[in-house]
N, C-alpha and C. Protein backbone atom coordinates (compact mmCIF):
# COMPACT_ATOMS: atom_id res chain seq x y z
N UNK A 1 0.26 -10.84 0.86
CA UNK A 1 -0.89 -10.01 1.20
C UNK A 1 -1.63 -9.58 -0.07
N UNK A 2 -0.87 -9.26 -0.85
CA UNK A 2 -1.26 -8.47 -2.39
C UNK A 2 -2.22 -10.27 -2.92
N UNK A 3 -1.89 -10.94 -2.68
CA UNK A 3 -2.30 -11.93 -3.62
C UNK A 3 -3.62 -12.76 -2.34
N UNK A 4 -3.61 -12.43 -1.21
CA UNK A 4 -4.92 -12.63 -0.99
C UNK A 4 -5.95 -11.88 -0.45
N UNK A 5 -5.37 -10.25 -0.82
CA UNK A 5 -6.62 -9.53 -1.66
C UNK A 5 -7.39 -9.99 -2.96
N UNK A 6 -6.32 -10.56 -3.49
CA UNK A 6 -6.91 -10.26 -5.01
C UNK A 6 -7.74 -11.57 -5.02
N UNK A 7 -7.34 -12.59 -4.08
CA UNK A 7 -8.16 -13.58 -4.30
C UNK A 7 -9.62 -13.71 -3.55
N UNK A 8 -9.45 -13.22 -2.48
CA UNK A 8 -10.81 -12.91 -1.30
C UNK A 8 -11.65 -11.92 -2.41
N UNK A 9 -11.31 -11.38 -3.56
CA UNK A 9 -12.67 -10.84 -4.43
C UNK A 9 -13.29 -11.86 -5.33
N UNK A 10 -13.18 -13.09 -5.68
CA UNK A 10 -13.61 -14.27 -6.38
C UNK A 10 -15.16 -14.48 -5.39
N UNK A 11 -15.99 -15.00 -6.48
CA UNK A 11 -16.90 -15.47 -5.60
C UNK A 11 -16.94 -17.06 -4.73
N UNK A 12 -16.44 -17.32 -5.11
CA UNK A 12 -15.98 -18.46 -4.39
C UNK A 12 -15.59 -18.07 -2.73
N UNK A 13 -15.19 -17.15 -2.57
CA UNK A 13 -14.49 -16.48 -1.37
C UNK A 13 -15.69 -15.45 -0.70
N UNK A 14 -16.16 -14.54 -1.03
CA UNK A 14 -17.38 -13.99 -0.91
C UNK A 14 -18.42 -15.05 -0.56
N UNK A 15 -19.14 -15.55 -0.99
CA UNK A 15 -20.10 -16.29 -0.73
C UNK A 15 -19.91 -17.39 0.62
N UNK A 16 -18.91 -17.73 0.41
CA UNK A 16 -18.48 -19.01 1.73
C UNK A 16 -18.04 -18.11 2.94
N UNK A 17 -19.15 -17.70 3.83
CA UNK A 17 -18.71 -17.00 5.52
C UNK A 17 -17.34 -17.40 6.24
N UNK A 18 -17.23 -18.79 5.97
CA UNK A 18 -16.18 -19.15 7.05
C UNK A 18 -14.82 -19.03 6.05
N UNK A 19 -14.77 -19.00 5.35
CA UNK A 19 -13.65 -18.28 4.00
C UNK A 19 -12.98 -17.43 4.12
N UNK A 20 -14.40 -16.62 3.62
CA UNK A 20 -13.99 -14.97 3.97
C UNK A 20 -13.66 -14.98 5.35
N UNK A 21 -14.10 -15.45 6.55
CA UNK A 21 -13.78 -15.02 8.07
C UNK A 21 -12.52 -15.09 7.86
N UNK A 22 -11.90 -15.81 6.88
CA UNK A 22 -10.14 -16.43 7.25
C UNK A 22 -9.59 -15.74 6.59
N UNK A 23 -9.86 -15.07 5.28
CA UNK A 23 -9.06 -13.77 4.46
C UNK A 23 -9.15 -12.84 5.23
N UNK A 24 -10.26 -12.37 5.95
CA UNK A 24 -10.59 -10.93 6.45
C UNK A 24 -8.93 -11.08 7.70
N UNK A 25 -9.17 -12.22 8.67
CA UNK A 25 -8.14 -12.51 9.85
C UNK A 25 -6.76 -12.24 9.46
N UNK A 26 -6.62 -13.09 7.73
CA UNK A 26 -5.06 -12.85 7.50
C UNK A 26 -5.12 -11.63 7.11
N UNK A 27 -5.93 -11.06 6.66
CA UNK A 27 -5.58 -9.27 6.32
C UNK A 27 -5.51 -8.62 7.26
N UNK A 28 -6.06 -9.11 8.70
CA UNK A 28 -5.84 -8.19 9.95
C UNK A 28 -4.54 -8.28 10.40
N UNK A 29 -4.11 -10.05 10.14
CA UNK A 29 -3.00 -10.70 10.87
C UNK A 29 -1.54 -9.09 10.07
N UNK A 30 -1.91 -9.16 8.19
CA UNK A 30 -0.85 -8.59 8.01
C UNK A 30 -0.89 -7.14 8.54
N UNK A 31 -2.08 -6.80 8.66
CA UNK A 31 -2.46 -5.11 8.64
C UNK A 31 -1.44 -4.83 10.24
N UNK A 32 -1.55 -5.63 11.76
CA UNK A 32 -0.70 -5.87 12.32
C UNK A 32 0.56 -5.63 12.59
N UNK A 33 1.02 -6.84 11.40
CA UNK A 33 2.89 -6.79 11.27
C UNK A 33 2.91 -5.57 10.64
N UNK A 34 2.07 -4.40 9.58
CA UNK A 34 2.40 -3.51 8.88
C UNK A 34 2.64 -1.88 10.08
N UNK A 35 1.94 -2.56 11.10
CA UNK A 35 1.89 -1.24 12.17
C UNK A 35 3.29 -1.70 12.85
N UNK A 36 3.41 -2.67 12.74
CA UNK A 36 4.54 -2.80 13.73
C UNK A 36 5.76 -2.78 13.53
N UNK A 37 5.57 -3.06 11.69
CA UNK A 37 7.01 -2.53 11.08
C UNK A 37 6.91 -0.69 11.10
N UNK A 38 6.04 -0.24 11.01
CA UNK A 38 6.01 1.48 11.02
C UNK A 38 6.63 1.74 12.38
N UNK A 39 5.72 1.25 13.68
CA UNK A 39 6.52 1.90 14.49
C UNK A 39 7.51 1.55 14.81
N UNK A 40 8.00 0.45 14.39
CA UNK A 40 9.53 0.07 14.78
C UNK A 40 10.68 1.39 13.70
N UNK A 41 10.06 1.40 12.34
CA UNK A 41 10.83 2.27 11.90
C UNK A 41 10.93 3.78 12.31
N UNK A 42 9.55 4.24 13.35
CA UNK A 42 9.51 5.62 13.76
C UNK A 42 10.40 5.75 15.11
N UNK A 43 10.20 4.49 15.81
CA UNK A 43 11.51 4.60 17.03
C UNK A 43 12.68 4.74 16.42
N UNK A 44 13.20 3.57 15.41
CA UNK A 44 14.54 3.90 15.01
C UNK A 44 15.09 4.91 14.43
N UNK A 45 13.98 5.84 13.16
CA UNK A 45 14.91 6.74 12.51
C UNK A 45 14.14 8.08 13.45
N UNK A 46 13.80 8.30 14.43
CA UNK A 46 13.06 9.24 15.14
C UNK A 46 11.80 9.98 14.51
N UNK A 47 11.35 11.05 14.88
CA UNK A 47 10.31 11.67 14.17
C UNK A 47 10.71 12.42 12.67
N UNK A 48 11.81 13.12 13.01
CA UNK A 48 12.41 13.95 12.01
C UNK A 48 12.83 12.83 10.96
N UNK A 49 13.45 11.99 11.30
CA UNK A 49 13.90 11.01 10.20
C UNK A 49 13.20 10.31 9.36
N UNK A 50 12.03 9.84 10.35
CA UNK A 50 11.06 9.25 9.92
C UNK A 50 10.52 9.71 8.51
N UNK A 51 10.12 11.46 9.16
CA UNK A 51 9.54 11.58 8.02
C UNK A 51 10.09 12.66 7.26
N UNK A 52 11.44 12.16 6.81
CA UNK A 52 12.54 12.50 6.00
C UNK A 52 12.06 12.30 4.47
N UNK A 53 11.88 11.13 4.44
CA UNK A 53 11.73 9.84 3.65
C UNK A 53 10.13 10.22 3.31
N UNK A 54 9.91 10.07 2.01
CA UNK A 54 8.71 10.44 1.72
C UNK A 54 8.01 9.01 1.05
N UNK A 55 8.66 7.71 1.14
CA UNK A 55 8.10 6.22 1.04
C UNK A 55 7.93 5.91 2.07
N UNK A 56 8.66 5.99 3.62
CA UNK A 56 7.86 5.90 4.96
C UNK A 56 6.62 6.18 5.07
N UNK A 57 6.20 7.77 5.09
CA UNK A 57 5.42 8.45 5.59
C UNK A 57 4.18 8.20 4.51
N UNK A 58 4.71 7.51 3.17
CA UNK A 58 3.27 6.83 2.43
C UNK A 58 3.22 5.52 2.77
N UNK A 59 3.69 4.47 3.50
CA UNK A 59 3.59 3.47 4.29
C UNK A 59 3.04 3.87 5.12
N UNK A 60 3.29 4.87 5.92
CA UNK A 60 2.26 5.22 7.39
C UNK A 60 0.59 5.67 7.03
N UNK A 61 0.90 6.33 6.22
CA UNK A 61 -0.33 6.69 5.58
C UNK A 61 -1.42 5.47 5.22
N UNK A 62 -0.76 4.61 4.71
CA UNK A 62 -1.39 3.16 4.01
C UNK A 62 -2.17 2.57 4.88
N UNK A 63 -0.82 2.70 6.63
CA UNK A 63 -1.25 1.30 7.33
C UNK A 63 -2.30 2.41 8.76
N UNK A 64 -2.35 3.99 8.71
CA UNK A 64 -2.96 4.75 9.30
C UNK A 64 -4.83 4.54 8.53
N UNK A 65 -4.72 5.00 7.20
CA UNK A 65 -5.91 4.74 6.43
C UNK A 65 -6.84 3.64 6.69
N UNK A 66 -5.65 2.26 6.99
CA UNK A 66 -6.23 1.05 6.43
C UNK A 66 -7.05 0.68 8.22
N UNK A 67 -6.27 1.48 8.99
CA UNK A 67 -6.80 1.03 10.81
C UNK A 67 -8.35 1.99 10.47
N UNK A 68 -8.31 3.27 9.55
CA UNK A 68 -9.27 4.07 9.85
C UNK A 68 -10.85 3.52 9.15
N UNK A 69 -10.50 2.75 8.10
CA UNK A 69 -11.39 2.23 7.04
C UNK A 69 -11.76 0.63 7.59
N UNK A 70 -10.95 0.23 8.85
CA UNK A 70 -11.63 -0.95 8.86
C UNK A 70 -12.83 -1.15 9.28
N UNK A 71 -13.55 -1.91 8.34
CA UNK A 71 -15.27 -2.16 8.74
C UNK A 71 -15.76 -1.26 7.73
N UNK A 72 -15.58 -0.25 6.81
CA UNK A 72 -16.22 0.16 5.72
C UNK A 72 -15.95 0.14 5.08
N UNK A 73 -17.34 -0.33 4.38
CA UNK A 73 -16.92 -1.07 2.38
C UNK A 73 -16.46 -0.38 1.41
N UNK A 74 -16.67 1.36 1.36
CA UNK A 74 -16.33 1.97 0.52
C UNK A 74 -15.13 2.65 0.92
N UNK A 75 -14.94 2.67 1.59
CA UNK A 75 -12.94 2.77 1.97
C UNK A 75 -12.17 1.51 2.34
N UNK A 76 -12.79 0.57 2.12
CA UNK A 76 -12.23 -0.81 2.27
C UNK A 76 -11.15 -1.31 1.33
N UNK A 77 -11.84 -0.55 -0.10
CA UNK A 77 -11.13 -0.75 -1.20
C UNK A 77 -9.57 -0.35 -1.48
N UNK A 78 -8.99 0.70 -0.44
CA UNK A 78 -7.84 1.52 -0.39
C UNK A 78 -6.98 0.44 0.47
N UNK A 79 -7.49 -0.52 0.84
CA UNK A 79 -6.42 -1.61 0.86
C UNK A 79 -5.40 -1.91 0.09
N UNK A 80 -5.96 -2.44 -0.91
CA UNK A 80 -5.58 -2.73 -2.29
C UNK A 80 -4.00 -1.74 -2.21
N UNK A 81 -3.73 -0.32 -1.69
CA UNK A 81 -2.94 -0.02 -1.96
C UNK A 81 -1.59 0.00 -0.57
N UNK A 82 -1.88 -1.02 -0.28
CA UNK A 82 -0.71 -1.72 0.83
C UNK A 82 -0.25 -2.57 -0.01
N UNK A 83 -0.05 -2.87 -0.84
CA UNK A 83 0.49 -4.03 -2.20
C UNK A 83 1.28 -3.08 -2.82
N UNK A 84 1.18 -1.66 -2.53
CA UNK A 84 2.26 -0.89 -3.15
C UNK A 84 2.95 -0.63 -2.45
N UNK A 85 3.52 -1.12 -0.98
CA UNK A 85 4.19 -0.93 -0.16
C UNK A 85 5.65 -1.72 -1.08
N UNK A 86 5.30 -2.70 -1.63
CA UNK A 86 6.52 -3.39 -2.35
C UNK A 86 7.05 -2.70 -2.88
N UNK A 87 7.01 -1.61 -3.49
CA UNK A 87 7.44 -0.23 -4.31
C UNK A 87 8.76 -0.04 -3.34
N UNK A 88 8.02 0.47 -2.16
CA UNK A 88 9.28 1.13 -1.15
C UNK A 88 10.42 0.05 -0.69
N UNK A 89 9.99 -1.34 -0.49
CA UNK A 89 11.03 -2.39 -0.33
C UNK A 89 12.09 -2.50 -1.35
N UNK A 90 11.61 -3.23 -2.62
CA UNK A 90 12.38 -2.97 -3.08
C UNK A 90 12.98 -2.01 -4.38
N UNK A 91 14.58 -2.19 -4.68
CA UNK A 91 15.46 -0.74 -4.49
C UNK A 91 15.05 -0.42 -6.17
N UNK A 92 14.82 -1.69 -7.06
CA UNK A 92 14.61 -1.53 -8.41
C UNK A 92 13.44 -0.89 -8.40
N UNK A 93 12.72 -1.47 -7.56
CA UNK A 93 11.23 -0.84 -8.24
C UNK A 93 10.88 0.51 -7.67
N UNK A 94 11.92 0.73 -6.87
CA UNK A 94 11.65 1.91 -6.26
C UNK A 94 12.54 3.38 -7.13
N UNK A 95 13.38 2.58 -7.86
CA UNK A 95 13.93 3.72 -8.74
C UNK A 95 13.70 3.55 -10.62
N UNK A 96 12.81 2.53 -10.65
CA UNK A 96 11.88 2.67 -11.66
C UNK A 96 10.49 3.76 -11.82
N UNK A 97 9.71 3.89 -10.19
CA UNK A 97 8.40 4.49 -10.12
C UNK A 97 9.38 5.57 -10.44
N UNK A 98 10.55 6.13 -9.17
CA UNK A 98 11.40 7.60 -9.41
C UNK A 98 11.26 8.03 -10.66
N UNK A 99 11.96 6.64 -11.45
CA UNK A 99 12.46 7.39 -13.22
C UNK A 99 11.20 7.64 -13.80
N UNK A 100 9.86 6.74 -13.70
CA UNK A 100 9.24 7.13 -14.56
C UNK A 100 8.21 8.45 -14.29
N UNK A 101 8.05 9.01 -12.74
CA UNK A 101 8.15 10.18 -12.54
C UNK A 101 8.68 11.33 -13.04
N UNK A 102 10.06 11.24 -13.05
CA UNK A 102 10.91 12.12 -13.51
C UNK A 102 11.03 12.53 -15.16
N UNK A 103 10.40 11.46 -15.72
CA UNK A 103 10.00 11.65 -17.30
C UNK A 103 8.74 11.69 -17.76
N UNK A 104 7.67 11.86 -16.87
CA UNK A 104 6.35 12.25 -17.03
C UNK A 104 6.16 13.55 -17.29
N UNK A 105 6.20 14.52 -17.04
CA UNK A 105 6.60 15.77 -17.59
C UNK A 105 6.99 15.71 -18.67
N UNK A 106 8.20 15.37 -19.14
CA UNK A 106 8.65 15.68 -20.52
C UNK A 106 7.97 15.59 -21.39
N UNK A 107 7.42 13.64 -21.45
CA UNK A 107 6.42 13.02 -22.13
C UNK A 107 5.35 13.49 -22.27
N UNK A 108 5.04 14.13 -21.27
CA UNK A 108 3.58 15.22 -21.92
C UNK A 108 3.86 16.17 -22.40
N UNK A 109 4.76 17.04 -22.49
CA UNK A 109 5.39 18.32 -22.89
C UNK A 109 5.18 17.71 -24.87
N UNK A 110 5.97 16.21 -25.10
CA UNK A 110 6.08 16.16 -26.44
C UNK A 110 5.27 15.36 -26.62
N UNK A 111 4.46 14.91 -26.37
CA UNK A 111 2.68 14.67 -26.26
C UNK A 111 1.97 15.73 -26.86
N UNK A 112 2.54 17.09 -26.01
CA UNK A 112 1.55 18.46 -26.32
C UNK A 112 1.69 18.72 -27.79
N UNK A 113 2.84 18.62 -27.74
CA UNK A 113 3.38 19.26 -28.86
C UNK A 113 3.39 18.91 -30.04
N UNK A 114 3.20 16.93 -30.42
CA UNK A 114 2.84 16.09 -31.26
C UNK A 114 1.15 16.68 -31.86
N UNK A 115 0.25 17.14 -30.82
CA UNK A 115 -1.39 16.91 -30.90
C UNK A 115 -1.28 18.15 -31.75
């Protein structure tokens, strides 16, 4: 998905109608499976569980946004951040964003304190 966003912005892709008709389809096709993995995960871990988990409930957010923005160009662009859904899959990269969270603070603290 992440990689044919990035390619449906080339002009090559833009300019050719029947192109773009076929990026826009597979972005609907995934936008789709992305609702249907949410609510499958809101039946299984219930409401409370659901939104236990604070990488769910920014997946819901993603694939809620992305139903609300379809058809406008200037919220169209917040697509782009369903490619960070890979964050929450997988477990490395998901406790890389954690760590480097968790040391953002500091790093500015001796940032401050360097200037």
């Amino acid at each position: 998905n992440s990689i044919m966003m990035g390619i449906a912005t080339f002009p090559f892709v833009k300019n050719d109608s029947d192109l773009l008709y076929k990026f826009d389809l597979t972005d609907e096709i995934f936008l789709i499976i992305f609702t249907i993995e949410s609510a499958m995960q809101l039946f299984y871990f219930g409401l409370f569980g659901f939104f236990r988990d604070g990488f769910r409930v920014f997946d819901l957010l993603i694939v809620i946004l992305s139903w609300a923005a379809d058809g406008t160009q200037v919220i169209r662009a917040f697509r782009i951040f369903r490619a960070a859904r890979v964050i929450t899959r997988v477990e490395t990269m998901r406790n890389l964003i954690l760590a480097i969270f968790s040391v953002l603070p500091k790093m500015t603290a001796i940032f401050l304190l360097l200037m």
